[in-house]
N, C-alpha and C. Protein backbone atom coordinates (compact mmCIF):
# COMPACT_ATOMS: atom_id res chain seq x y z
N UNK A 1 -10.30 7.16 2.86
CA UNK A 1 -9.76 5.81 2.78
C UNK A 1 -8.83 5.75 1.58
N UNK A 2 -7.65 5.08 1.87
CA UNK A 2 -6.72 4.97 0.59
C UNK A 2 -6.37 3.10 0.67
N UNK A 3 -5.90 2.73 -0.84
CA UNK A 3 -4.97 1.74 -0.25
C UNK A 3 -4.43 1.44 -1.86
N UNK A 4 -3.79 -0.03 -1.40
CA UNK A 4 -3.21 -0.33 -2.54
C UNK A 4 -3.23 -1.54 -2.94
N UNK A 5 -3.51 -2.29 -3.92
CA UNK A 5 -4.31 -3.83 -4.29
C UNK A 5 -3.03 -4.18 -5.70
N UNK A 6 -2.82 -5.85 -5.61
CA UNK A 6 -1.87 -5.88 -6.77
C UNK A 6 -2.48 -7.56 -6.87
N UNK A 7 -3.13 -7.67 -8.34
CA UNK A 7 -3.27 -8.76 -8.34
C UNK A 7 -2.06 -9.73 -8.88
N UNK A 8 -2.52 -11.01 -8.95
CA UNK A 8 -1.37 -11.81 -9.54
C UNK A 8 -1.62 -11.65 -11.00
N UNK A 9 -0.43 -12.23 -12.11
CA UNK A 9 -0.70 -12.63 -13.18
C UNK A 9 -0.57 -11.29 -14.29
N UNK A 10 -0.38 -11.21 -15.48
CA UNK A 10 -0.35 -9.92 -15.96
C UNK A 10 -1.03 -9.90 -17.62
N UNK A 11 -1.36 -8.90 -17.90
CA UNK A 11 -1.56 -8.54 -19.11
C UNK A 11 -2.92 -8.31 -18.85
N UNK A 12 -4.20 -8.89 -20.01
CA UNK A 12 -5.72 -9.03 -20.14
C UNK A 12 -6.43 -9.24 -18.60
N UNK A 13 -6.08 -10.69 -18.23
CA UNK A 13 -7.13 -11.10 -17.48
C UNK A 13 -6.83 -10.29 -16.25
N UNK A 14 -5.70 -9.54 -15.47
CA UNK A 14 -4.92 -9.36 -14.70
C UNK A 14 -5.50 -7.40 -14.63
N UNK A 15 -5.80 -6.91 -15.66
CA UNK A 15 -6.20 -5.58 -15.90
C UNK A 15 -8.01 -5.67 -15.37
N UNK A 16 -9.03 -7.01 -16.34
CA UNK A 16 -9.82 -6.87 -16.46
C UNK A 16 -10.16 -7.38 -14.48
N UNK A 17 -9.11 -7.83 -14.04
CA UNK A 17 -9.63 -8.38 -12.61
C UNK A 17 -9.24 -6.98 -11.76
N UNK A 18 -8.37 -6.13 -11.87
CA UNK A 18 -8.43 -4.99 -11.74
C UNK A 18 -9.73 -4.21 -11.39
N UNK A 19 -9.71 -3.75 -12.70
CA UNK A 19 -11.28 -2.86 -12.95
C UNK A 19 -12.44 -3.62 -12.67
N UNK A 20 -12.59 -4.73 -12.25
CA UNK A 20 -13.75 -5.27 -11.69
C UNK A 20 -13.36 -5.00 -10.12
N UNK A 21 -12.18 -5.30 -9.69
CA UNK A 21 -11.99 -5.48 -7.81
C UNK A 21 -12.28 -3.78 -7.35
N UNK A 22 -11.80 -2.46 -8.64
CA UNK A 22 -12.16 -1.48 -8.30
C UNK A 22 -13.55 -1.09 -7.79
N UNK A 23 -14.09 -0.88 -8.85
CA UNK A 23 -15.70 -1.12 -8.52
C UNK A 23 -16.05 -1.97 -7.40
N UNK A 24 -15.56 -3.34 -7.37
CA UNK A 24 -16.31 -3.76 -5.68
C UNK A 24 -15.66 -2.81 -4.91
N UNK A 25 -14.89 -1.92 -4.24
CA UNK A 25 -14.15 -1.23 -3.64
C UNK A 25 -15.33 -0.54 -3.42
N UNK A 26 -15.39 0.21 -4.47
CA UNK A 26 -16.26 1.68 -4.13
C UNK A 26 -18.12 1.33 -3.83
N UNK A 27 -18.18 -0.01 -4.34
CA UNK A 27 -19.80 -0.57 -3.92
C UNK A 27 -19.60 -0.92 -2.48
N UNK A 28 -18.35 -1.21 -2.09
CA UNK A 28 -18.59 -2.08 -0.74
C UNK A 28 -17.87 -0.70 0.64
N UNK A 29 -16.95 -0.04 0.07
CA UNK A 29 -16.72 0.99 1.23
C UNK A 29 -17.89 1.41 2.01
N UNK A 30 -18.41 2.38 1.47
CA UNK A 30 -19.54 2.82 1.81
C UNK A 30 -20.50 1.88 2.91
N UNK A 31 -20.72 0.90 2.61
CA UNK A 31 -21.34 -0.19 3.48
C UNK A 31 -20.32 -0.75 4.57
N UNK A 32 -19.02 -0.50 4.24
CA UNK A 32 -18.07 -1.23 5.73
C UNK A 32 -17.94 -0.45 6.84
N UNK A 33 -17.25 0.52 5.67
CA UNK A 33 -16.72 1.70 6.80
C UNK A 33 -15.68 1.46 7.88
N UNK A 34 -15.03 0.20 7.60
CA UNK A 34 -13.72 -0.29 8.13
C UNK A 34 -13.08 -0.77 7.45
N UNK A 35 -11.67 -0.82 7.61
CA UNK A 35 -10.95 -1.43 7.16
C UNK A 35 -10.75 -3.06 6.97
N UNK A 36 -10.87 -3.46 8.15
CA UNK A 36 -11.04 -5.06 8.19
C UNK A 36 -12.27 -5.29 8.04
N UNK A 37 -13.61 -4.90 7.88
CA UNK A 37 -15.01 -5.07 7.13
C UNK A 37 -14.95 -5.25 5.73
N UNK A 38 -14.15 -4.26 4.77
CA UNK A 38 -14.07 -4.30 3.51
C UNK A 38 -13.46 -5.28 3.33
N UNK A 39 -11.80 -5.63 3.83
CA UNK A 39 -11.44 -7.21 3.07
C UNK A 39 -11.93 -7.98 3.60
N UNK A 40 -12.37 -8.55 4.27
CA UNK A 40 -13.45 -9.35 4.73
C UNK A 40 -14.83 -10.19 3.58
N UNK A 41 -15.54 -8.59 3.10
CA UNK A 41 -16.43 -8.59 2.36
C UNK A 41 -15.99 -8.73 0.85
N UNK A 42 -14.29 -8.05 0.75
CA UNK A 42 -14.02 -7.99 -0.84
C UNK A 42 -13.30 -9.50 -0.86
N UNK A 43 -12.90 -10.26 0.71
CA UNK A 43 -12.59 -11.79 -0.11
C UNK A 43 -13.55 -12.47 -0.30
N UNK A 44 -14.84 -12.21 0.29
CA UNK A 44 -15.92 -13.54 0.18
C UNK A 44 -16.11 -12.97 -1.39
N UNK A 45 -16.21 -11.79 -1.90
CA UNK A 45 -16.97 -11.33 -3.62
C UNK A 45 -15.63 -12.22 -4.29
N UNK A 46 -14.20 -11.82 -4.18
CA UNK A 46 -13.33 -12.33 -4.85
C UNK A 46 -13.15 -13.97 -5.01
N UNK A 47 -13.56 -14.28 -4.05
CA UNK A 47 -13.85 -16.06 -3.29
C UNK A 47 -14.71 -16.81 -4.68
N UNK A 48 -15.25 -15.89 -4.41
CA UNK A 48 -16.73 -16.28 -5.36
C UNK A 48 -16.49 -16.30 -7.33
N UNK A 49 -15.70 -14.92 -7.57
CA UNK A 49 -15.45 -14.60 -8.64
C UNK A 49 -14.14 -14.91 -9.49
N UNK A 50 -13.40 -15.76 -8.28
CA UNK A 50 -12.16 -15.23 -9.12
C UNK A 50 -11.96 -17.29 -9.37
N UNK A 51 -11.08 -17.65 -11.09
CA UNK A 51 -10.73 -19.00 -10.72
C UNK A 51 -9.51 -19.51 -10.06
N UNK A 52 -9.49 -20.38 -9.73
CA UNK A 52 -8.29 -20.85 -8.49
C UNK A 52 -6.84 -20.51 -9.25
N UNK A 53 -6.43 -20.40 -8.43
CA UNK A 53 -4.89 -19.80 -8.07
C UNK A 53 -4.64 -18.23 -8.59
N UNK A 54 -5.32 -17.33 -8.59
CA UNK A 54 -5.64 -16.09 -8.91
C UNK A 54 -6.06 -15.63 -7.47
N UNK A 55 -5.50 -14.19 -7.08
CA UNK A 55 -5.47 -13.68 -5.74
C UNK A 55 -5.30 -12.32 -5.73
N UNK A 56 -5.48 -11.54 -4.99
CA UNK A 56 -5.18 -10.25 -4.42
C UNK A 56 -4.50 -10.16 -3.42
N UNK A 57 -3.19 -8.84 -3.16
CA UNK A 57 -3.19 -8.47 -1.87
C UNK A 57 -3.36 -7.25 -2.01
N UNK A 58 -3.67 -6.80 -0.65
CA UNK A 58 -4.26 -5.09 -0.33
C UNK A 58 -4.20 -4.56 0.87
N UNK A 59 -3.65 -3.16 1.09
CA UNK A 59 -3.04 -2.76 1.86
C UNK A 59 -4.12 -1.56 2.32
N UNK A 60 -5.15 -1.71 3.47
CA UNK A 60 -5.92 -0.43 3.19
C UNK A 60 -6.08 0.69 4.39
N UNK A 61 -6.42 1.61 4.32
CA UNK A 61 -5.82 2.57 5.36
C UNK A 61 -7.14 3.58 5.81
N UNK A 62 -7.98 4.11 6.77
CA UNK A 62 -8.91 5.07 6.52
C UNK A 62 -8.74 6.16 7.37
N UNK A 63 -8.10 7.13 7.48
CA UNK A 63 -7.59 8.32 8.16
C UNK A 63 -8.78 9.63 8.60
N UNK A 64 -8.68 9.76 9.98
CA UNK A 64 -9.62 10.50 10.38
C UNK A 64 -8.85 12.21 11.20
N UNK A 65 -9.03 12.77 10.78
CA UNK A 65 -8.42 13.80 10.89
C UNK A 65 -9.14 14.66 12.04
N UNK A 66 -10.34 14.73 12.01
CA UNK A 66 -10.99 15.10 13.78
C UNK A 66 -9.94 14.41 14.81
N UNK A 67 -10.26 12.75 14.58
CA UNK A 67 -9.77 12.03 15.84
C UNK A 67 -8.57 11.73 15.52
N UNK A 68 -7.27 12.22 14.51
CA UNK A 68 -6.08 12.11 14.58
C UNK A 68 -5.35 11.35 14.46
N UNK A 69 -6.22 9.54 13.95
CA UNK A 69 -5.88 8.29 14.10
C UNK A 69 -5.56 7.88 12.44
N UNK A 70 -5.33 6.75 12.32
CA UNK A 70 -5.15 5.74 11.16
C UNK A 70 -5.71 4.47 11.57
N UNK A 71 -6.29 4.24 10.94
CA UNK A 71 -7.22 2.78 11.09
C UNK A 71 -6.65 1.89 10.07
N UNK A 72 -5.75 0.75 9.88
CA UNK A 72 -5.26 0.15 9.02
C UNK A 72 -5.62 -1.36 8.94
N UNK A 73 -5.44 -2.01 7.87
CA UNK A 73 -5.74 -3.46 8.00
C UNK A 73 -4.68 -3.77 6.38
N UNK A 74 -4.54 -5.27 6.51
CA UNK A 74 -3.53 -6.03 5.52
C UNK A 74 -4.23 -6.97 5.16
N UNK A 75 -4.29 -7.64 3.49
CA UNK A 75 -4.73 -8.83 3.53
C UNK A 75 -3.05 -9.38 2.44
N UNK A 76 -2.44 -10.07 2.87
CA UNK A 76 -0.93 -10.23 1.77
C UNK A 76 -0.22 -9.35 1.76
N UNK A 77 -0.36 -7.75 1.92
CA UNK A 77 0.30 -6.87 1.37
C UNK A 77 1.60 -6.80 1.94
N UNK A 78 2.77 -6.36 1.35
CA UNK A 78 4.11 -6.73 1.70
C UNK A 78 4.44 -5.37 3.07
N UNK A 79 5.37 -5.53 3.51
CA UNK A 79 5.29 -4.74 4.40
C UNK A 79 5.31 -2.91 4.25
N UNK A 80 4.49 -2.35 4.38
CA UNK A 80 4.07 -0.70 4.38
C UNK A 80 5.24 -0.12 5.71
N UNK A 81 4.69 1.16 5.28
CA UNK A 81 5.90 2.28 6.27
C UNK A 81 4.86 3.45 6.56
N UNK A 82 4.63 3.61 7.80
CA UNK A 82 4.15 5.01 8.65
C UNK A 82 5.19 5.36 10.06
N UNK A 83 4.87 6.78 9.99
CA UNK A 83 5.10 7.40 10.93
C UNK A 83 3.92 8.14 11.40
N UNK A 84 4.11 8.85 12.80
CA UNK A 84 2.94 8.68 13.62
C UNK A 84 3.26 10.24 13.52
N UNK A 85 4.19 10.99 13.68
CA UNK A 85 4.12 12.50 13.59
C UNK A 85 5.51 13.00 12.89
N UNK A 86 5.74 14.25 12.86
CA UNK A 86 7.36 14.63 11.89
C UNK A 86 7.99 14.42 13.00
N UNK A 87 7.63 14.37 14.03
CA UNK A 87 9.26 14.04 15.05
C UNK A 87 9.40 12.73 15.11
N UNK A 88 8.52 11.84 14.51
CA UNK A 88 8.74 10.46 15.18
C UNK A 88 9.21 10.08 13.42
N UNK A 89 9.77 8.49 13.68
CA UNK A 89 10.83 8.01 12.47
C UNK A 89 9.84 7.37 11.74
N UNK A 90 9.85 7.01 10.16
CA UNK A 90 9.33 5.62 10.16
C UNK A 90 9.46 4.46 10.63
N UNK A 91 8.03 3.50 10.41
CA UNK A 91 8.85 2.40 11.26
C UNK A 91 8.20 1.62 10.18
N UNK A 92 8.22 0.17 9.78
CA UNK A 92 8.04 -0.66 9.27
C UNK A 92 6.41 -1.62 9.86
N UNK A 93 5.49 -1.13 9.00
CA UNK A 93 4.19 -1.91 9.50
C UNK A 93 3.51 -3.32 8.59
N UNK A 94 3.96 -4.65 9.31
CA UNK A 94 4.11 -5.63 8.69
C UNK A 94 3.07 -6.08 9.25
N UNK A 95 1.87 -6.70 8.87
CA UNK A 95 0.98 -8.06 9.26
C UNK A 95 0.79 -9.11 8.54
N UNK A 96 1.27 -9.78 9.28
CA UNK A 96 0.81 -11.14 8.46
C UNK A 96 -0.36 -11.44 8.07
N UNK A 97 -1.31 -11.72 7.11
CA UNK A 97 -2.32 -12.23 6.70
C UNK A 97 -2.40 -12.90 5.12
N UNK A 98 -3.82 -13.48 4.97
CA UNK A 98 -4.09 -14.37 3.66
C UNK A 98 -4.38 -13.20 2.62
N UNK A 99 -4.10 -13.04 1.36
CA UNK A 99 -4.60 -12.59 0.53
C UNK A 99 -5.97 -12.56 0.44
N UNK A 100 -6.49 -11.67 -0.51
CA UNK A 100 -7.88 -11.96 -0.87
C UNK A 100 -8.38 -13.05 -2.11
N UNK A 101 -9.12 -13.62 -1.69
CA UNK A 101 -9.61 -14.46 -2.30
C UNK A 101 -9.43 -16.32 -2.74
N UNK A 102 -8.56 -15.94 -1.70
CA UNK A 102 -8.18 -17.52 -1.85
C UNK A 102 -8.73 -18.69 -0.50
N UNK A 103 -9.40 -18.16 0.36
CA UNK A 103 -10.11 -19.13 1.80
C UNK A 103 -10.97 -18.30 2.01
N UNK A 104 -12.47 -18.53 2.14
CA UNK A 104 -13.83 -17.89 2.14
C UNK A 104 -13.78 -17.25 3.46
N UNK A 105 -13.53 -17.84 4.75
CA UNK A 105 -14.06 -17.54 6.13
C UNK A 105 -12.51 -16.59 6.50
N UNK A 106 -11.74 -15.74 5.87
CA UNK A 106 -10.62 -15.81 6.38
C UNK A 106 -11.11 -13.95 7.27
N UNK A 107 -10.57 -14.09 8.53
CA UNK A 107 -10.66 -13.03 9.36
C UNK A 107 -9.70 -12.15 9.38
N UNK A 108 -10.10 -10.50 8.81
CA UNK A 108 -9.06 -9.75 9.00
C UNK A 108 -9.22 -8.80 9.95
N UNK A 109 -7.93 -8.12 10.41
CA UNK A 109 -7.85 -7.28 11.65
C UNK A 109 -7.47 -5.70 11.35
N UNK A 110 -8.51 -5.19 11.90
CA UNK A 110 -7.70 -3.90 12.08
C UNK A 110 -7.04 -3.13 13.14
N UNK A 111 -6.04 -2.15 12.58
CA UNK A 111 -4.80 -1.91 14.08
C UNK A 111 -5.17 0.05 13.70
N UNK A 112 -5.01 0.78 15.17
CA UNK A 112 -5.16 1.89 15.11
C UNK A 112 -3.87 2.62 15.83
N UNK A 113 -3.80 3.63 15.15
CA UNK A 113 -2.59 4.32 15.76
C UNK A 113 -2.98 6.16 14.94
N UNK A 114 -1.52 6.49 16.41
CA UNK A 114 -2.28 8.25 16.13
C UNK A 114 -1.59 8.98 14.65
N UNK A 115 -2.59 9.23 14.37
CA UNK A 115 -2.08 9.96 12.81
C UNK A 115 -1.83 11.39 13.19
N UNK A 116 -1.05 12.32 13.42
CA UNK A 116 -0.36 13.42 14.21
C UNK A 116 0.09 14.51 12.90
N UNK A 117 0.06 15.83 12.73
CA UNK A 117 0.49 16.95 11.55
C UNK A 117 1.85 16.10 11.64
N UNK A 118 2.19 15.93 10.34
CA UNK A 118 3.53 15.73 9.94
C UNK A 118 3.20 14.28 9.60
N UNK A 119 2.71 13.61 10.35
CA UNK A 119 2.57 11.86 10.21
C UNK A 119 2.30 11.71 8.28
N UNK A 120 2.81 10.46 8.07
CA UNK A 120 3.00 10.18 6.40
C UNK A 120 2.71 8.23 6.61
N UNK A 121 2.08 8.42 5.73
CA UNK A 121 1.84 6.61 5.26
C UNK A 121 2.29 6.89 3.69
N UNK A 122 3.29 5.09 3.84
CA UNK A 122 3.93 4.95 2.40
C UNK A 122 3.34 3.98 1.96
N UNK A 123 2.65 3.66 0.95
CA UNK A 123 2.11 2.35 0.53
C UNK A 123 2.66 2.10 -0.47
N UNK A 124 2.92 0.26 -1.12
CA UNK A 124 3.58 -0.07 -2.76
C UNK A 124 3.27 -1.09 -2.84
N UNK A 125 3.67 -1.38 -3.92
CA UNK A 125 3.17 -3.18 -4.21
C UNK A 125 4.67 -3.32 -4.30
N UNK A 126 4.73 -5.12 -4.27
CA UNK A 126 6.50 -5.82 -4.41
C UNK A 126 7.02 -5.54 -5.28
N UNK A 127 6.54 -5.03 -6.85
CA UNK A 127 7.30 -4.78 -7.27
C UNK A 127 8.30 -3.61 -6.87
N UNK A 128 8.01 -2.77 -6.28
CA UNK A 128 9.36 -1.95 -5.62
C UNK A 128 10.48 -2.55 -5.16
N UNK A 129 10.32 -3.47 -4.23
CA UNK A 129 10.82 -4.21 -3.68
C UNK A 129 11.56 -5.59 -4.12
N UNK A 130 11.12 -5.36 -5.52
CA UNK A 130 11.67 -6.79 -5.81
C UNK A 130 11.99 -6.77 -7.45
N UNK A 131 12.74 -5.32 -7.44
CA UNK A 131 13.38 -4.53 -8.98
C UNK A 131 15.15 -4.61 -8.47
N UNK A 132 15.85 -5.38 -9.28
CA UNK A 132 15.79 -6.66 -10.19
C UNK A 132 15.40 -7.35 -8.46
N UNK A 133 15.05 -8.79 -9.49
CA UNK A 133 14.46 -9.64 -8.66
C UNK A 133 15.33 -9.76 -7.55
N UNK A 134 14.64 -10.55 -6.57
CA UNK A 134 16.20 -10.55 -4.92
C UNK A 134 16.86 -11.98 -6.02
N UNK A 135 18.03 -12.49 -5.27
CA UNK A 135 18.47 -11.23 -4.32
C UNK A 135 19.14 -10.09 -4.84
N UNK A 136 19.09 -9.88 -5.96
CA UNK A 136 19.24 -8.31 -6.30
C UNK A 136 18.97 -7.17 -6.32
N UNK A 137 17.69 -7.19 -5.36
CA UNK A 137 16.50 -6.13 -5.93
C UNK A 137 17.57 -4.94 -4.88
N UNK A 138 17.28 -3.51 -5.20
CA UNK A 138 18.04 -2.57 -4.70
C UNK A 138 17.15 -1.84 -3.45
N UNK A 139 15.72 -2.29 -3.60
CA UNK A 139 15.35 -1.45 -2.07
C UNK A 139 15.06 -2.80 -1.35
N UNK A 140 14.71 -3.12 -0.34
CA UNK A 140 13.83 -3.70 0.54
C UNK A 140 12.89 -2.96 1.50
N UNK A 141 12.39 -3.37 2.31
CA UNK A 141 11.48 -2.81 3.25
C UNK A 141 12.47 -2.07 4.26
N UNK A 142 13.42 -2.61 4.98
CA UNK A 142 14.23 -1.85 5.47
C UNK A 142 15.20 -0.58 5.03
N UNK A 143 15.43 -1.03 3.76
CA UNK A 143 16.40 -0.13 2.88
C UNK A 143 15.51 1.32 2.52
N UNK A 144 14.28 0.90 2.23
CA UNK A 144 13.08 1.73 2.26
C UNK A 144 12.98 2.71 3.40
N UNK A 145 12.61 2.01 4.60
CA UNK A 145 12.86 3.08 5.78
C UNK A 145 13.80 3.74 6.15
N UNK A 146 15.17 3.17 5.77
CA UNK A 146 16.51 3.88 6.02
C UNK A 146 16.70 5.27 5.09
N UNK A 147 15.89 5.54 4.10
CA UNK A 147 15.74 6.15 3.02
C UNK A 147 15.01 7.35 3.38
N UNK A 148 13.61 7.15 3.98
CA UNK A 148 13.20 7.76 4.05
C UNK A 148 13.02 8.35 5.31
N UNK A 149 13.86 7.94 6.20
CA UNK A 149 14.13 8.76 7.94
C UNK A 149 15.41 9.78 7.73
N UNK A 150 16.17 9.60 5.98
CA UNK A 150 17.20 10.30 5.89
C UNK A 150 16.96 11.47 5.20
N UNK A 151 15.45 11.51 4.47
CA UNK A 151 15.18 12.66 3.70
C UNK A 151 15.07 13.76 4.80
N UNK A 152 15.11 14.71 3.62
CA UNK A 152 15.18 16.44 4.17
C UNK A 152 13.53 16.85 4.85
N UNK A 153 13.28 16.89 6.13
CA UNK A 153 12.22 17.01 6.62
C UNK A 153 11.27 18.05 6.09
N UNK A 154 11.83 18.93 5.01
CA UNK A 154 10.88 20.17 4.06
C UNK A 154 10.08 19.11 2.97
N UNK A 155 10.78 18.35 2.82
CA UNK A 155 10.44 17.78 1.55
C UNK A 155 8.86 17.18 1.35
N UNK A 156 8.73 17.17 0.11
CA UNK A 156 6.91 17.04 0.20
C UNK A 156 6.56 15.33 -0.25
N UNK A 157 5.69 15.19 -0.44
CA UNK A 157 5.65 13.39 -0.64
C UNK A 157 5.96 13.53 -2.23
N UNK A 158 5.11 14.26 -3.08
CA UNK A 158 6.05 14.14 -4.55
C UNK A 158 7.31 13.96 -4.43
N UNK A 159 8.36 14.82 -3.96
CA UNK A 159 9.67 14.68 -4.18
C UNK A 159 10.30 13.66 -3.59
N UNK A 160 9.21 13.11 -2.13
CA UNK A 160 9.84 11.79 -1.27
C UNK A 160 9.46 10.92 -2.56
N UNK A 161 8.71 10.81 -2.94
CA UNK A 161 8.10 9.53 -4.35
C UNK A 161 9.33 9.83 -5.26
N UNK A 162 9.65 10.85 -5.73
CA UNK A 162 10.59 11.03 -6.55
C UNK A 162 11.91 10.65 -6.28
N UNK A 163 12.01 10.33 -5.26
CA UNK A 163 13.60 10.19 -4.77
C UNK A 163 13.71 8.11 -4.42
N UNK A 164 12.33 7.68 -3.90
CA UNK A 164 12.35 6.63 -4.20
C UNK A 164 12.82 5.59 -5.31
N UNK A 165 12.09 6.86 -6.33
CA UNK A 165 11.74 5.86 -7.32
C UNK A 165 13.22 6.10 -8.12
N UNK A 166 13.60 7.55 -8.30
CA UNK A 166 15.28 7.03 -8.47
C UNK A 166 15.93 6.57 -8.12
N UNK A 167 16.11 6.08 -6.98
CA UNK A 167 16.99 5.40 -6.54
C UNK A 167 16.73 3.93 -6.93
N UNK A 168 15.80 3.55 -7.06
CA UNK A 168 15.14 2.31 -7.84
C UNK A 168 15.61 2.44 -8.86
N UNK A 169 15.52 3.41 -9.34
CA UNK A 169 16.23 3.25 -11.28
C UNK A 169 17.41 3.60 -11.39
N UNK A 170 18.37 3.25 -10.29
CA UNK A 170 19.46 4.50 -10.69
C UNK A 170 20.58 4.00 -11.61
N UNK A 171 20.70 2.78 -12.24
CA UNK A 171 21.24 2.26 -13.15
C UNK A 171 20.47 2.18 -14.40
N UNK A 172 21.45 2.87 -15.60
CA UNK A 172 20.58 2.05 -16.90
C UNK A 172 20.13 1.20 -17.20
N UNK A 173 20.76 0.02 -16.47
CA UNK A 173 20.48 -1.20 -17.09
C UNK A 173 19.37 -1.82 -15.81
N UNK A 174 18.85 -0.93 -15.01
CA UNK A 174 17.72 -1.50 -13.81
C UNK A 174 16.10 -1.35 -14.68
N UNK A 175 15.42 -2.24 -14.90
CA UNK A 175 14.42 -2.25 -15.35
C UNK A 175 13.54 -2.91 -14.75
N UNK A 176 12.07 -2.16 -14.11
CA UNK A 176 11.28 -2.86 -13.83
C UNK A 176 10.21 -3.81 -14.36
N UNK A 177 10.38 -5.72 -14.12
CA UNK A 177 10.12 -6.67 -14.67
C UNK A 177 8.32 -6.90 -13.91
N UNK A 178 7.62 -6.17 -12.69
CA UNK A 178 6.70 -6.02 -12.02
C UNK A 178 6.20 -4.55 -12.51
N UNK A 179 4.60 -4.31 -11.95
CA UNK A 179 4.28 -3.44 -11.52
C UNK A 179 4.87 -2.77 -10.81
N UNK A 180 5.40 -1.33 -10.40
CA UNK A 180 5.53 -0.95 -9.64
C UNK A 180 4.41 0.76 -8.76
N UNK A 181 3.80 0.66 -7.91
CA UNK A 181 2.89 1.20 -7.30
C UNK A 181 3.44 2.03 -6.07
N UNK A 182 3.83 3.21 -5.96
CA UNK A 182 4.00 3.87 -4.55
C UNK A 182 3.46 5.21 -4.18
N UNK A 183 2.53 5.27 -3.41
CA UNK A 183 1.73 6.06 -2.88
C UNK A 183 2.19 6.89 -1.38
N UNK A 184 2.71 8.00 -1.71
CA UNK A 184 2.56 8.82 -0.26
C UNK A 184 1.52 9.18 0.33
N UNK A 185 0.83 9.34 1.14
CA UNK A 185 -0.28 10.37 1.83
C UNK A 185 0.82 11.20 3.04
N UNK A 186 0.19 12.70 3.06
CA UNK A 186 1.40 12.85 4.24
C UNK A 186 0.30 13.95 4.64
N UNK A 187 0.46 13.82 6.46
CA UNK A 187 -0.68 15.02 6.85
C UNK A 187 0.04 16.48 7.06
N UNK A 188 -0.08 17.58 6.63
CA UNK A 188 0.48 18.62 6.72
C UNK A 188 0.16 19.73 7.50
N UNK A 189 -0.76 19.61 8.50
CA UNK A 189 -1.12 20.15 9.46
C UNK A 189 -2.49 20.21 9.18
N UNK A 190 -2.92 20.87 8.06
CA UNK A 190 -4.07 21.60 7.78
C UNK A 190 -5.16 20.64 7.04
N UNK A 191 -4.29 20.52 5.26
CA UNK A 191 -4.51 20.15 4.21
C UNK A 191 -3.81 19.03 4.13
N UNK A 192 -4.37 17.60 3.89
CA UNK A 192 -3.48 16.45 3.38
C UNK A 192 -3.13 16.67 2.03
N UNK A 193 -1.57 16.21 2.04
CA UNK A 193 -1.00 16.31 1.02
C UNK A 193 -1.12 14.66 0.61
N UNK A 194 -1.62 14.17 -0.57
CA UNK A 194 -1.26 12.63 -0.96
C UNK A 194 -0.69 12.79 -2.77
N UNK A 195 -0.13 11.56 -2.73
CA UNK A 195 0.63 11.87 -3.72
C UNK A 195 0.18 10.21 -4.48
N UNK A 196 -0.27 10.32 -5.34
CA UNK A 196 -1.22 8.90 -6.61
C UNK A 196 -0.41 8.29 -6.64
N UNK A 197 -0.69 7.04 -7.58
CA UNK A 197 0.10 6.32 -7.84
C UNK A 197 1.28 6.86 -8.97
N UNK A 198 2.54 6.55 -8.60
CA UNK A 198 3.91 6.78 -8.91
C UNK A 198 3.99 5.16 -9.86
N UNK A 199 3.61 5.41 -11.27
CA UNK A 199 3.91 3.67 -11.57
C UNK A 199 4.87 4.33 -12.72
N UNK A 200 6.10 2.64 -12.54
CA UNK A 200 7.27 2.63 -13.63
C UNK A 200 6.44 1.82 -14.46
């Protein structure tokens, strides 16, 4: 299981809500074992814990390599990028849903599709997407996929992360005013290759 969580707000309280939402992660996986089970369970804990107007979104993914699939679910998270095998393109995987922690009863869904040798999931938080702010920012979600259906098909997810993220910086004067978070996983036939968090 991988994913990617970005709360609101920054500095102290914004770190310490962090390292607390981690830990529910790893107390509550184990007991879901789905994707839409865990946010489910991590908005009623966040519901509970967090004070109003403070939120999460999270993007989470659990990949099974016997059965070849991706099991995915969204709670806010801005729109993600998979491909299903190296011959097929990225495509743009958007769901609409509530963040965590802000409506107790809120129902999330999970969507399955075939995870195939070559197949790659891109995960990030907005700040990628929103370096300088729009309408200036230099990638979007589309600009994103156009990017990465143009890379060199040898290339490994480090160097796909690496090529992202320059192009994000490719001016001196571009500075990121957000977090920025981007995570490859890419299946390589054998051995998954994933690539951590990439933060500016």
């Amino acid at each position: 299981m991988i994913y990617v969580a970005d709360f609101t707000g920054h500095g102290v309280a914004a770190a310490l809500n962090a390292a607390r939402f981690h830990s529910f992660v790893h107390m509550m996986w184990p007991r879901t074992g789905r994707p839409d089970f865990l946010l489910q369970k991590l908005n009623q804990r966040l519901h509970e814990v967090l004070p109003a107007g403070q939120f999460a979104t999270m993007f989470c993914a659990m990949i099974d390599f016997n059965m070849q699939r991706i099991e995915y679910a969204s709670a806010g998270a801005p729109p993600q990028l998979y491909r299903a095998s190296q011959e097929d393109a990225f495509q743009i995987v958007s769901e609409p849903s509530v963040p965590l922690g802000i409506l107790l009863d809120t129902v999330y869904e999970s969507r399955a599709a075939p995870f195939l040798p070559g197949a790659a999931l891109v995960l990030y938080t907005d700040g990628l997407i929103e370096t300088p702010k729009p309408p200036k920012n230099i990638l979007s979600a589309d600009c994103l996929k156009a990017l990465l259906n143009t890379a060199e098909p040898g290339k490994d997810a480090y160097q796909i992360c690496h090529d992202v993220v320059s192009r994000l910086l490719s001016g001196p004067s571009i500075k990121a005013e957000d977090d920025v978070t981007l995570l490859i996983a890419k299946h390589t036939g054998g051995i998954t290759e994933a690539v951590v968090d990439y933060e500016v």
